[in-house]
N, C-alpha and C. Protein backbone atom coordinates (compact mmCIF):
# COMPACT_ATOMS: atom_id res chain seq x y z
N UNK A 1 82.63 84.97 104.46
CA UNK A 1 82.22 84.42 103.20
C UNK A 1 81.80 85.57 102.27
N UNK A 2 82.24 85.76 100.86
CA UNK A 2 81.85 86.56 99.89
C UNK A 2 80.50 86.08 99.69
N UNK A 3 80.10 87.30 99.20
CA UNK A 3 78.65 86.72 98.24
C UNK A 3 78.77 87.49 97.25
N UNK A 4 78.62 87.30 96.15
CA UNK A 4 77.83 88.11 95.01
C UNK A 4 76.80 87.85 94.60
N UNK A 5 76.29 89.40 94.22
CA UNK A 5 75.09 89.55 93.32
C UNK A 5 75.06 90.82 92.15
N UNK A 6 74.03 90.43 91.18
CA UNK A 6 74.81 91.37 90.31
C UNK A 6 73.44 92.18 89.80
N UNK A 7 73.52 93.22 90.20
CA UNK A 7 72.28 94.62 90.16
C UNK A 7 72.43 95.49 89.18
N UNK A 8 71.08 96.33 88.77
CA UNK A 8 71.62 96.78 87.75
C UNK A 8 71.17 98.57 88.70
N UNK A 9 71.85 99.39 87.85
CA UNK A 9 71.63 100.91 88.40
C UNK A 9 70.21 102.02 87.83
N UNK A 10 69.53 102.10 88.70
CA UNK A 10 68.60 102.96 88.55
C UNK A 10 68.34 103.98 88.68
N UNK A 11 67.52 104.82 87.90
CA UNK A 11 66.89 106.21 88.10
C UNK A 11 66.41 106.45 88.92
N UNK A 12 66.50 107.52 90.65
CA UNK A 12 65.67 106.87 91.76
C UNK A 12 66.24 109.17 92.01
N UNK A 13 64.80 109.78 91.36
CA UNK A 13 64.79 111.02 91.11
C UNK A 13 65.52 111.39 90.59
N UNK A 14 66.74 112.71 91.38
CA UNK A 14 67.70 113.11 90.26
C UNK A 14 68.89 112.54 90.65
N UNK A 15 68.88 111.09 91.54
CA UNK A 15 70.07 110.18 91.54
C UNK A 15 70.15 109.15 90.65
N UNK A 16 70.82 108.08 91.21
CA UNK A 16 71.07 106.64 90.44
C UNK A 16 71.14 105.53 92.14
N UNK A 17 70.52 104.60 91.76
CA UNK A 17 70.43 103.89 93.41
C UNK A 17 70.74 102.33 92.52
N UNK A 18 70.84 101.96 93.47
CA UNK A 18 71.24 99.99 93.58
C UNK A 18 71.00 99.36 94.30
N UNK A 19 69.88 98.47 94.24
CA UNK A 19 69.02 97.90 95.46
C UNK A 19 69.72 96.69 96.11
N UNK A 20 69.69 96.88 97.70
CA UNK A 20 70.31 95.83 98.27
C UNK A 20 69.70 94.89 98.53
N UNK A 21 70.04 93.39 98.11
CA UNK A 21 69.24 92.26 98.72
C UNK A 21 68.64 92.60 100.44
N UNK A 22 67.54 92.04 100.06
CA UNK A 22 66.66 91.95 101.68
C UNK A 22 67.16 91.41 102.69
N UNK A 23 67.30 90.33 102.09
CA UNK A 23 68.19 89.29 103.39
C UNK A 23 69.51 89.72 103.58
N UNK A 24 70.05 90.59 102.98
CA UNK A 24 71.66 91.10 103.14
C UNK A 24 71.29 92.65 104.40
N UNK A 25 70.45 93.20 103.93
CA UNK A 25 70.08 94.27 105.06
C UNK A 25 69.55 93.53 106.63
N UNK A 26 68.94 92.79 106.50
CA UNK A 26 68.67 92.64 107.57
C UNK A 26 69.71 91.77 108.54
N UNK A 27 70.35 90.87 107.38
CA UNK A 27 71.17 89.91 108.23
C UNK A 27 72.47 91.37 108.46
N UNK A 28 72.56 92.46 108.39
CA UNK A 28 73.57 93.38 108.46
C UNK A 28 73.19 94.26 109.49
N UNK A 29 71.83 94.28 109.78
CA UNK A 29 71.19 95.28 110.39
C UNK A 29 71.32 96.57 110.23
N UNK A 30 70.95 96.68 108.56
CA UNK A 30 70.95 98.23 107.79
C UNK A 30 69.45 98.71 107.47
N UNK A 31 68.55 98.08 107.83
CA UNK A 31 67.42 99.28 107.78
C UNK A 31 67.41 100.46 108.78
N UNK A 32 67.13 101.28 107.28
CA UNK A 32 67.04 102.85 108.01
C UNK A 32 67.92 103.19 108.80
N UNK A 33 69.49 102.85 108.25
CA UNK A 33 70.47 102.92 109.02
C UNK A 33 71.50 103.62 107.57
N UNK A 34 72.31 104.80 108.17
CA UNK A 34 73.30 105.29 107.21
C UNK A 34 74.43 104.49 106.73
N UNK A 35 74.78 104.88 105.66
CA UNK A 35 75.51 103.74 105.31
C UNK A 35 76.87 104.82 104.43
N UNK A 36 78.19 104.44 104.64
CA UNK A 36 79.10 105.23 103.95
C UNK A 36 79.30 104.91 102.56
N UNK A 37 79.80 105.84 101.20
CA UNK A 37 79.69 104.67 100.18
C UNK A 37 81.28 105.54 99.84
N UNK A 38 81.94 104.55 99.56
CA UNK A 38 82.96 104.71 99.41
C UNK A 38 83.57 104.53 97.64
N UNK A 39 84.28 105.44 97.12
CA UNK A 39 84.81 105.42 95.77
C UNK A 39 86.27 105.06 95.91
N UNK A 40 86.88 103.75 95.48
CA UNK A 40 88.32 104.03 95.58
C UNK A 40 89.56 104.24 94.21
N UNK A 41 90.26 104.53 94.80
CA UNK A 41 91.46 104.64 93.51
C UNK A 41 91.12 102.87 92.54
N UNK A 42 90.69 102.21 92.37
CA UNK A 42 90.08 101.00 91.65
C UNK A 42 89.36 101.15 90.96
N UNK A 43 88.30 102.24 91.21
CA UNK A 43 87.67 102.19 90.51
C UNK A 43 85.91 101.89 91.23
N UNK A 44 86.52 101.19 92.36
CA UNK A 44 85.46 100.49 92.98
C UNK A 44 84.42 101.23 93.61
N UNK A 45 83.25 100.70 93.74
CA UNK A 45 82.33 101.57 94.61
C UNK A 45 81.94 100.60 96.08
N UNK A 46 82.26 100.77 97.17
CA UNK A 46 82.75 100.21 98.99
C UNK A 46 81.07 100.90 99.00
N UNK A 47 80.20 99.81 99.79
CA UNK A 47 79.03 100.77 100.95
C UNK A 47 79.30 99.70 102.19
N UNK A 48 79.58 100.37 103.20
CA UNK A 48 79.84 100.09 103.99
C UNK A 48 78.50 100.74 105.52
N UNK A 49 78.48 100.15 106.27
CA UNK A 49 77.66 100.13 107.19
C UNK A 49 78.31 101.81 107.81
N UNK A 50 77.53 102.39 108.29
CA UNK A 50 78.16 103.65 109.03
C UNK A 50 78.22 103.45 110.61
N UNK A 51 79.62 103.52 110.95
CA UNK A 51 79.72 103.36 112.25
C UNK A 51 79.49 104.80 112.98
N UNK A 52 79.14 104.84 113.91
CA UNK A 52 79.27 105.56 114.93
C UNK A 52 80.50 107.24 114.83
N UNK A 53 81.43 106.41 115.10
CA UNK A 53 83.12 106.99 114.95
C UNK A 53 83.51 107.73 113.47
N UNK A 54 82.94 107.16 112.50
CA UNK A 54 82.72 107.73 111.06
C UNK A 54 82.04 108.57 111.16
N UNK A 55 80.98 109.00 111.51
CA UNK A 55 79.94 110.04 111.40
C UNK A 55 80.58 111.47 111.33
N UNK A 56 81.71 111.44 112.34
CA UNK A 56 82.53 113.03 112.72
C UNK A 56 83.78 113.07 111.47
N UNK A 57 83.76 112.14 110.71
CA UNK A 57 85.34 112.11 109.85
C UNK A 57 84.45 112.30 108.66
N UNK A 58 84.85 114.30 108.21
CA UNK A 58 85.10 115.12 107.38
C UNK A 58 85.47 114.47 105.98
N UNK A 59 85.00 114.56 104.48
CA UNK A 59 85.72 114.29 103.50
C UNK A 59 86.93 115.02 103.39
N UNK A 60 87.30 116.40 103.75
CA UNK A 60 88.58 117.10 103.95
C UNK A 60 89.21 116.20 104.58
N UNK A 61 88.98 115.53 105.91
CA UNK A 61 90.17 114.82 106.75
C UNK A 61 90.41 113.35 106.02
N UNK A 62 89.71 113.00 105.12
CA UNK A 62 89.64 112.09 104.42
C UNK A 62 90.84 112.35 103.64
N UNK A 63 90.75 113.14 102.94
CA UNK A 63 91.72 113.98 101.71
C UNK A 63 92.92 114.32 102.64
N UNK A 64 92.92 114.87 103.71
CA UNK A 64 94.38 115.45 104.13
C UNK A 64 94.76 113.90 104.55
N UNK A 65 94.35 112.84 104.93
CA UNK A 65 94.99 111.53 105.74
C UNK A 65 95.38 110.91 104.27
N UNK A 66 94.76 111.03 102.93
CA UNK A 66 95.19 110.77 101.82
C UNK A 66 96.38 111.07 101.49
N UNK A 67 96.33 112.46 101.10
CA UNK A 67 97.86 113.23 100.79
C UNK A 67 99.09 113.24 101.75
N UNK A 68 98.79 112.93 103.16
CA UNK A 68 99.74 112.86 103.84
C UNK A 68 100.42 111.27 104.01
N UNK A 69 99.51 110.18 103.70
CA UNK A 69 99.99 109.27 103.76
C UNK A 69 100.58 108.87 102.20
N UNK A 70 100.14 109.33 100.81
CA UNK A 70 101.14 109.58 99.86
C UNK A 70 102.25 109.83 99.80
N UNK A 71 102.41 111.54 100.74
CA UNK A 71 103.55 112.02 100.80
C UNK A 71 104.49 111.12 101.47
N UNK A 72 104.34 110.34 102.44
CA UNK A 72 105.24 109.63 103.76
C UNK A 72 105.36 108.37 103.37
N UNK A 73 104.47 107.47 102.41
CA UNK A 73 104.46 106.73 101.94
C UNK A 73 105.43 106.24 102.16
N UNK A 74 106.81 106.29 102.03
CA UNK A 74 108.04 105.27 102.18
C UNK A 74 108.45 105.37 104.15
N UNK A 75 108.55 106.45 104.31
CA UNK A 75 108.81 106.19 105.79
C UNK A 75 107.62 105.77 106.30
N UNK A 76 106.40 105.24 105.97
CA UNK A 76 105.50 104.67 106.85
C UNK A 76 105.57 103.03 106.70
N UNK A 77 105.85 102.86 105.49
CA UNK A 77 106.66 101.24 105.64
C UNK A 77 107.49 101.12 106.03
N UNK A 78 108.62 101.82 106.47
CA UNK A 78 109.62 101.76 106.89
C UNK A 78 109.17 101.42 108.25
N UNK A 79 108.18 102.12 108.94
CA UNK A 79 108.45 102.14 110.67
C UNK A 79 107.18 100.74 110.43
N UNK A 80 106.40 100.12 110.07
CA UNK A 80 105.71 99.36 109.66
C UNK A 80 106.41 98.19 109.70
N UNK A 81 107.94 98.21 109.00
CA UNK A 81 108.80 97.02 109.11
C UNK A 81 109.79 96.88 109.96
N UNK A 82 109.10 97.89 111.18
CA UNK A 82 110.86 97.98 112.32
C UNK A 82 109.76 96.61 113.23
């Protein structure tokens, strides 16, 4: 189930923060727990819970799994549709 809510962005030192509903952290089990925040080609801003397995994946390997799946882009649908 979606939920929305609609927050506004704050001054929180020399960042900008966005407070998460209470009941959304806990029913997530994100206190005091890292969290990834993700920017995508949309435009969008993703925070996502930080797993485990994420912790070791580099913004470089981020960027090279980017550009390489650009580049291949057609042969990866291709084997996608065998």
């Amino acid at each position: 189930m979606t939920r929305v809510q609609f927050r506004k962005v704050f001054k929180a030192g020399n960042s900008y923060a966005v407070s998460i509903p209470s009941d959304w952290v806990r029913e997530m089990n994100l206190e005091d727990q890292p969290v990834e925040l993700i920017r995508n080609e949309k435009g969008e801003i993703i925070v996502k819970p930080l797993r485990e397995a994420s912790r070791d994946i580099t913004p470089n390997f981020v960027q090279a799994v980017d550009r390489f799946v650009a580049e291949y882009a057609d042969v990866l649908r291709r084997l996608a549709d065998r």
